[in-house]
Protein backbone atom coordinates (compact mmCIF):
# COMPACT_ATOMS: atom_id res chain seq x y z
CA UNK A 1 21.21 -1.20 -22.93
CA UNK A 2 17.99 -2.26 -20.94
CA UNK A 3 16.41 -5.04 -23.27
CA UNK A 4 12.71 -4.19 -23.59
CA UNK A 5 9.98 -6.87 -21.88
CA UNK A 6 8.06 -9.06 -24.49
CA UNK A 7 4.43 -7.88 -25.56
CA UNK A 8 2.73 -10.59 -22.75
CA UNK A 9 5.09 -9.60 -19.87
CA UNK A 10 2.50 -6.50 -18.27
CA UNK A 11 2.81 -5.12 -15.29
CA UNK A 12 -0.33 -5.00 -12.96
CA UNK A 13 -1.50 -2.00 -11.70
CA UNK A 14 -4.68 -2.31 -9.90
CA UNK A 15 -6.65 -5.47 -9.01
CA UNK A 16 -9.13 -4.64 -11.59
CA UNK A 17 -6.46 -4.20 -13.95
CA UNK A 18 -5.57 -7.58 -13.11
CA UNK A 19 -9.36 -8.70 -13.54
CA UNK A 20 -8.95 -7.36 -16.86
CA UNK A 21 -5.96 -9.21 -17.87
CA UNK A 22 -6.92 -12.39 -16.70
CA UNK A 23 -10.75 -12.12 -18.28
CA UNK A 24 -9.30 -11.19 -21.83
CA UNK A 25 -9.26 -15.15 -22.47
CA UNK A 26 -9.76 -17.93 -19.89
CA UNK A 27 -8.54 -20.43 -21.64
CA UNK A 28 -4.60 -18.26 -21.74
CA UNK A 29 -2.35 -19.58 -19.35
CA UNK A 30 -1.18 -16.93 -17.60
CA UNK A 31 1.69 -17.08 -14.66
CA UNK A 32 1.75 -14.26 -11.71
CA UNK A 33 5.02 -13.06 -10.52
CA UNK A 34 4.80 -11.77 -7.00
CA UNK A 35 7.28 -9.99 -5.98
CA UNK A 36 9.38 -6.95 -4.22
CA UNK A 37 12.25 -4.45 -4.75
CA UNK A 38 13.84 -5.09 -1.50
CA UNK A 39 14.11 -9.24 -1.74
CA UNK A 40 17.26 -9.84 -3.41
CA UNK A 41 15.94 -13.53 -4.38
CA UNK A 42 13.45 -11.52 -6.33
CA UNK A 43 15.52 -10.05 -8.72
CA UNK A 44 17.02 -13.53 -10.14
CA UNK A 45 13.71 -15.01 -11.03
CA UNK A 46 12.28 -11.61 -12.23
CA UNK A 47 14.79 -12.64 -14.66
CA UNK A 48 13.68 -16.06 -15.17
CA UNK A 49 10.18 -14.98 -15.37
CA UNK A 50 11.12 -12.45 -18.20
CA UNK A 51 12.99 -15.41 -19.90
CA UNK A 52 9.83 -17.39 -19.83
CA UNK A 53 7.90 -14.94 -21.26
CA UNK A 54 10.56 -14.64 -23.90
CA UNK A 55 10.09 -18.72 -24.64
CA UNK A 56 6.55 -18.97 -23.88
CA UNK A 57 4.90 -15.85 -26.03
CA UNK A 58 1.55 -17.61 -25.95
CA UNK A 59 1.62 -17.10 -21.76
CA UNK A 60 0.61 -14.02 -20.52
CA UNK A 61 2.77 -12.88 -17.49
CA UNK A 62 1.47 -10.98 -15.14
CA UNK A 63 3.52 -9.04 -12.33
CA UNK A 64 2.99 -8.56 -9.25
CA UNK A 65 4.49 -5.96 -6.30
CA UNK A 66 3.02 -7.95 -3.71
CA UNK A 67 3.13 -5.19 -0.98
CA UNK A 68 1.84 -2.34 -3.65
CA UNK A 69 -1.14 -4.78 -4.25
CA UNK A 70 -1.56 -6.37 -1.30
CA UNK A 71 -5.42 -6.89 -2.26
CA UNK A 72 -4.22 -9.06 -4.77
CA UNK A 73 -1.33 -10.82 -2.84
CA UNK A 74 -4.24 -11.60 0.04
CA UNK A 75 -6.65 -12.91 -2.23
CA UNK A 76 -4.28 -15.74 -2.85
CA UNK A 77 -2.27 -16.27 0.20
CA UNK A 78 1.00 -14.76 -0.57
CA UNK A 79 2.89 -14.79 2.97
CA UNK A 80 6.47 -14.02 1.23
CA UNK A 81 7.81 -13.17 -2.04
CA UNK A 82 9.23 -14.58 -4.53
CA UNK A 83 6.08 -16.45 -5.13
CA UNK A 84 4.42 -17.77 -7.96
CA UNK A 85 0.83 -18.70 -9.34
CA UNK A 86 0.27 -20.01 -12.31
CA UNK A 87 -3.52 -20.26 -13.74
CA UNK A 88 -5.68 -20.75 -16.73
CA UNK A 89 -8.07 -18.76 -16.99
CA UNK A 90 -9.14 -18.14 -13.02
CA UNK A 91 -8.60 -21.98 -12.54
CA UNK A 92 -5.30 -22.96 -10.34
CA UNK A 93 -2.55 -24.88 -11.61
CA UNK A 94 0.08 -24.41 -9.75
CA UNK A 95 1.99 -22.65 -6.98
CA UNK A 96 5.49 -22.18 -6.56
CA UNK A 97 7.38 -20.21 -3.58
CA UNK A 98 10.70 -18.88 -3.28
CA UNK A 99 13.28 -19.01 -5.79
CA UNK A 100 13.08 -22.42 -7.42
CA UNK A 101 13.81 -21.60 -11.00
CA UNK A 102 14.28 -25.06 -11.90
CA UNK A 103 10.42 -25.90 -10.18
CA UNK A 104 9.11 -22.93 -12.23
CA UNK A 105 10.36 -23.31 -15.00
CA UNK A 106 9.21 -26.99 -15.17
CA UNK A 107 5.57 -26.05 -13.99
CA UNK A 108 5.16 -23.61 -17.07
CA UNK A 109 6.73 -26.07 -19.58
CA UNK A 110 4.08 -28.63 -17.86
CA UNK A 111 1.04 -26.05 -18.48
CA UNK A 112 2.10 -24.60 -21.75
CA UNK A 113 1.88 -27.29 -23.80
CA UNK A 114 -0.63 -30.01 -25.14
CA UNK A 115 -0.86 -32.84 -23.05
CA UNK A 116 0.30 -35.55 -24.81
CA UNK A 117 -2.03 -38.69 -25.72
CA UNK A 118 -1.38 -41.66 -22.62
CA UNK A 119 -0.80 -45.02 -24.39
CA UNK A 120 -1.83 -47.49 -21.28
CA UNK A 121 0.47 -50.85 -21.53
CA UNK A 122 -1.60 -53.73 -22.27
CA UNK A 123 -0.24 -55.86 -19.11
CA UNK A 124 2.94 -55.45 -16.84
CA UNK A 125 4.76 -58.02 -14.57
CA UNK A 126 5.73 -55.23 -12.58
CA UNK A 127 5.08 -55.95 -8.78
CA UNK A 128 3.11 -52.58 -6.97
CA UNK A 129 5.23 -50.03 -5.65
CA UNK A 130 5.06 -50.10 -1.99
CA UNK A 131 4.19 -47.96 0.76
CA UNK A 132 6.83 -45.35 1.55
CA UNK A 133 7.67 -45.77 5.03
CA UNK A 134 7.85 -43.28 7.41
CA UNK A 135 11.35 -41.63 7.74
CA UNK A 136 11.67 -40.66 11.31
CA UNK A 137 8.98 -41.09 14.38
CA UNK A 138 5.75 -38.64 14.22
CA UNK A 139 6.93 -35.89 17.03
CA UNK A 140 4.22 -35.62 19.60
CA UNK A 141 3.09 -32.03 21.01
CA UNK A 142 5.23 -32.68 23.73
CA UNK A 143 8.51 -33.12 22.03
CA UNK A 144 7.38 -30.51 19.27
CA UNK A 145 7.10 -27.87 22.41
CA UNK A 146 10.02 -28.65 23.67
CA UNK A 147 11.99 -28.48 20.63
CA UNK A 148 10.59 -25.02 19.99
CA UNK A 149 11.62 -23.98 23.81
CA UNK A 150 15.08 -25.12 22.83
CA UNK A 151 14.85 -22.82 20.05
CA UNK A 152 13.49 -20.16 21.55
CA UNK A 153 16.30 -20.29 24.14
CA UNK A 154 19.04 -20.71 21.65
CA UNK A 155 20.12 -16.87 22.01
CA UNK A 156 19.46 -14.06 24.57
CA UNK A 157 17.29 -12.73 21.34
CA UNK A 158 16.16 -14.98 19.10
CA UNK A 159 13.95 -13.45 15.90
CA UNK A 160 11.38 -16.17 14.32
CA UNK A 161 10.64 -14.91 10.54
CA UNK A 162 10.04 -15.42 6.96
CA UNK A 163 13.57 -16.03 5.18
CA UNK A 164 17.11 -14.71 6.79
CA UNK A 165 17.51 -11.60 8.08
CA UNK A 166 20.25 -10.73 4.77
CA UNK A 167 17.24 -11.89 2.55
CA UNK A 168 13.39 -11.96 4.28
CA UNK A 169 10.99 -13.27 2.87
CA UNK A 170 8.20 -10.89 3.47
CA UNK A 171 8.18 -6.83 4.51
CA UNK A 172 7.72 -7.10 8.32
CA UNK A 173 10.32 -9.43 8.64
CA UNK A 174 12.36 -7.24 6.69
CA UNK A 175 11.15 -4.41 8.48
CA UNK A 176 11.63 -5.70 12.37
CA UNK A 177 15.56 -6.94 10.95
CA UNK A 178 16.03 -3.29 10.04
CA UNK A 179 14.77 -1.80 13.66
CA UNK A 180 17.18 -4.72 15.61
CA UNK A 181 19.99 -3.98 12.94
CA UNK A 182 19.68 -0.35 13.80
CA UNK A 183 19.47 -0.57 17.56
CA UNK A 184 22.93 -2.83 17.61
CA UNK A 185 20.67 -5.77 19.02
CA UNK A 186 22.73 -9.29 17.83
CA UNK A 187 19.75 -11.76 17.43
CA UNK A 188 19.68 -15.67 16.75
CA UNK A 189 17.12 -16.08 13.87
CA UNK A 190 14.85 -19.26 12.73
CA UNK A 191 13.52 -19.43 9.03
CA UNK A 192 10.21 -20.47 10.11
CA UNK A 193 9.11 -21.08 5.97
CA UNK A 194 11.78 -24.08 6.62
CA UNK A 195 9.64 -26.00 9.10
CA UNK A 196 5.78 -26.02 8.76
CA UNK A 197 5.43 -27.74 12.48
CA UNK A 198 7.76 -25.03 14.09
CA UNK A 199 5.29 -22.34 12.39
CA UNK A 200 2.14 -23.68 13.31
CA UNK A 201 3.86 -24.47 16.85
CA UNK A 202 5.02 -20.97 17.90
CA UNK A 203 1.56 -19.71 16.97
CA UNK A 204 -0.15 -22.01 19.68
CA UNK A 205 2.50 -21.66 21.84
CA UNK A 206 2.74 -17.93 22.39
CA UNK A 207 -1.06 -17.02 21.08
CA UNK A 208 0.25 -15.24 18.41
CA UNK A 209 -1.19 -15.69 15.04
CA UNK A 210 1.47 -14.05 12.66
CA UNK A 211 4.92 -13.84 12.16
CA UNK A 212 7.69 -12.25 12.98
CA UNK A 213 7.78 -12.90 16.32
CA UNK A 214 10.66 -11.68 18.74
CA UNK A 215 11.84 -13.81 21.70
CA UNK A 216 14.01 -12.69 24.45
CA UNK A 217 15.49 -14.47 27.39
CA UNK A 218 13.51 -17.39 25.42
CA UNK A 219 10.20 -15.24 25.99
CA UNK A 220 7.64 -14.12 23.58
CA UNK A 221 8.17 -10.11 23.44
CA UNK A 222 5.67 -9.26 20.55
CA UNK A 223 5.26 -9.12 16.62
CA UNK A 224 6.49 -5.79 14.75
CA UNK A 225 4.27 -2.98 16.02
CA UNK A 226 4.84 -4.73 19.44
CA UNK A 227 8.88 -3.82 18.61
CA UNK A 228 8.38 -0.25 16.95
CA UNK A 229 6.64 0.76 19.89
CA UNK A 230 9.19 -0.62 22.17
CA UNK A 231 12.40 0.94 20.17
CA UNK A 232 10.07 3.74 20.26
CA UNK A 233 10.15 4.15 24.26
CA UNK A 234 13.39 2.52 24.85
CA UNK A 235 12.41 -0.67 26.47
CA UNK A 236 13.64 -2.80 23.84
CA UNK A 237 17.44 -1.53 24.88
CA UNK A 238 16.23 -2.28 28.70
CA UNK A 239 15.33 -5.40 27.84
CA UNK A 240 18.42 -6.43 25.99
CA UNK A 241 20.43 -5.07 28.32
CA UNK A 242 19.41 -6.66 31.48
């Protein structure tokens, strides 16, 4: 028996369907769900979401198919799903990505309540906290480029992309998994959501601004249309192969 969603769980269906939803009150606290059929992370925390709007009735829960409304999913960023906003009103609070059900479930506790009154303490004899120090050495552009090389050169084809290729993190990665899957190409993979300097690296280093991005014999090949085209003519096999 399918258990129906509570009253403030809606589904959006347009962005000015969302406009409505989020105008009906601004001072509601309302958390966005973006999401998609094919992520598997996405269908735990749909579940957590649905919970939350279970606990939370006075939050209004808004969700997302990030792909099906990609106006939407652009307008605030979304580069892979699950992903989660969480506003009052049109005024950020929060963003959570991926499936942290512990972070998200804290951040709408943190939002939904009151805030409570701060009682300062008069005096302490506490010393300051110091300064964190640094863990490890700041990598310079040289060793950063030569740590993505390595990468890059970890496989004959090595796939940079959102997530793992058994869960991605956004459609074209999921998409260019599914045309080397089908072709019988084994590929190396890098998450590159799991390293911000490795992202930002591979973009200057191959002048290519988005992701995924397919390396073989550790060089740049292309981005997905790049790949369709060349399953499409049969120089991807070629390439593989030789």
């Amino acid at each position: 028996m399918t258990v129906a969603a509570p009253e403030n769980v809606r589904e959006v269906t347009s962005p000015e369907h969302f406009q409505e939803l989020l105008s009906a009150d601004l001072e509601r606290v309302s958390l966005i769900n973006f999401w998609a059929p094919w992520a598997e992370p996405c269908k735990q925390m749909n579940d957590v979401v649905l919970e939350l709007g279970r606990k939370y009735p006075q939050l209004l829960v808004l969700q997302v198919e990030a792909e099906t409304q990609s106006d939407i999913s652009e307008s605030f960023e979304i580069e892979s799903v699950p992903a989660f906003i969480i506003l009052r009103g049109h005024t950020l609070l929060g963003r959570i990505s991926g499936a942290d059900a512990p972070a998200l479930t804290d951040a709408v506790a943190k939002h939904t309540k009151p805030p409570a009154a701060v009682k300062p303490l008069a005096k302490t004899d506490r010393a300051p906290a110091a300064a964190e120090a640094l863990s490890e050495k700041e990598e310079t552009q040289e060793e950063l480029n030569e740590r993505l090389r390595a990468l890059m050169n970890k496989d004959k084809v090595v796939l940079f992309m959102k997530g793992e290729p058994d869960a991605p993190r956004c459609g074209f990665s999921r998409r260019i998994v599914g045309l080397l899957q089908d072709q019988g190409v084994p590929f190396a993979h890098f998450d590159i959501l799991s390293d911000e300097k490795v992202r930002a690296g591979m973009k200057t280093l191959n002048n290519w601004p988005t992701f995924p991005q397919l390396i073989v014999n550790g060089e740049f090949v292309g981005g997905l249309d790049i790949v369709q085209e060349m399953v499409e003519n049969g120089e991807l096999k070629e390439m593989v192969a030789a």
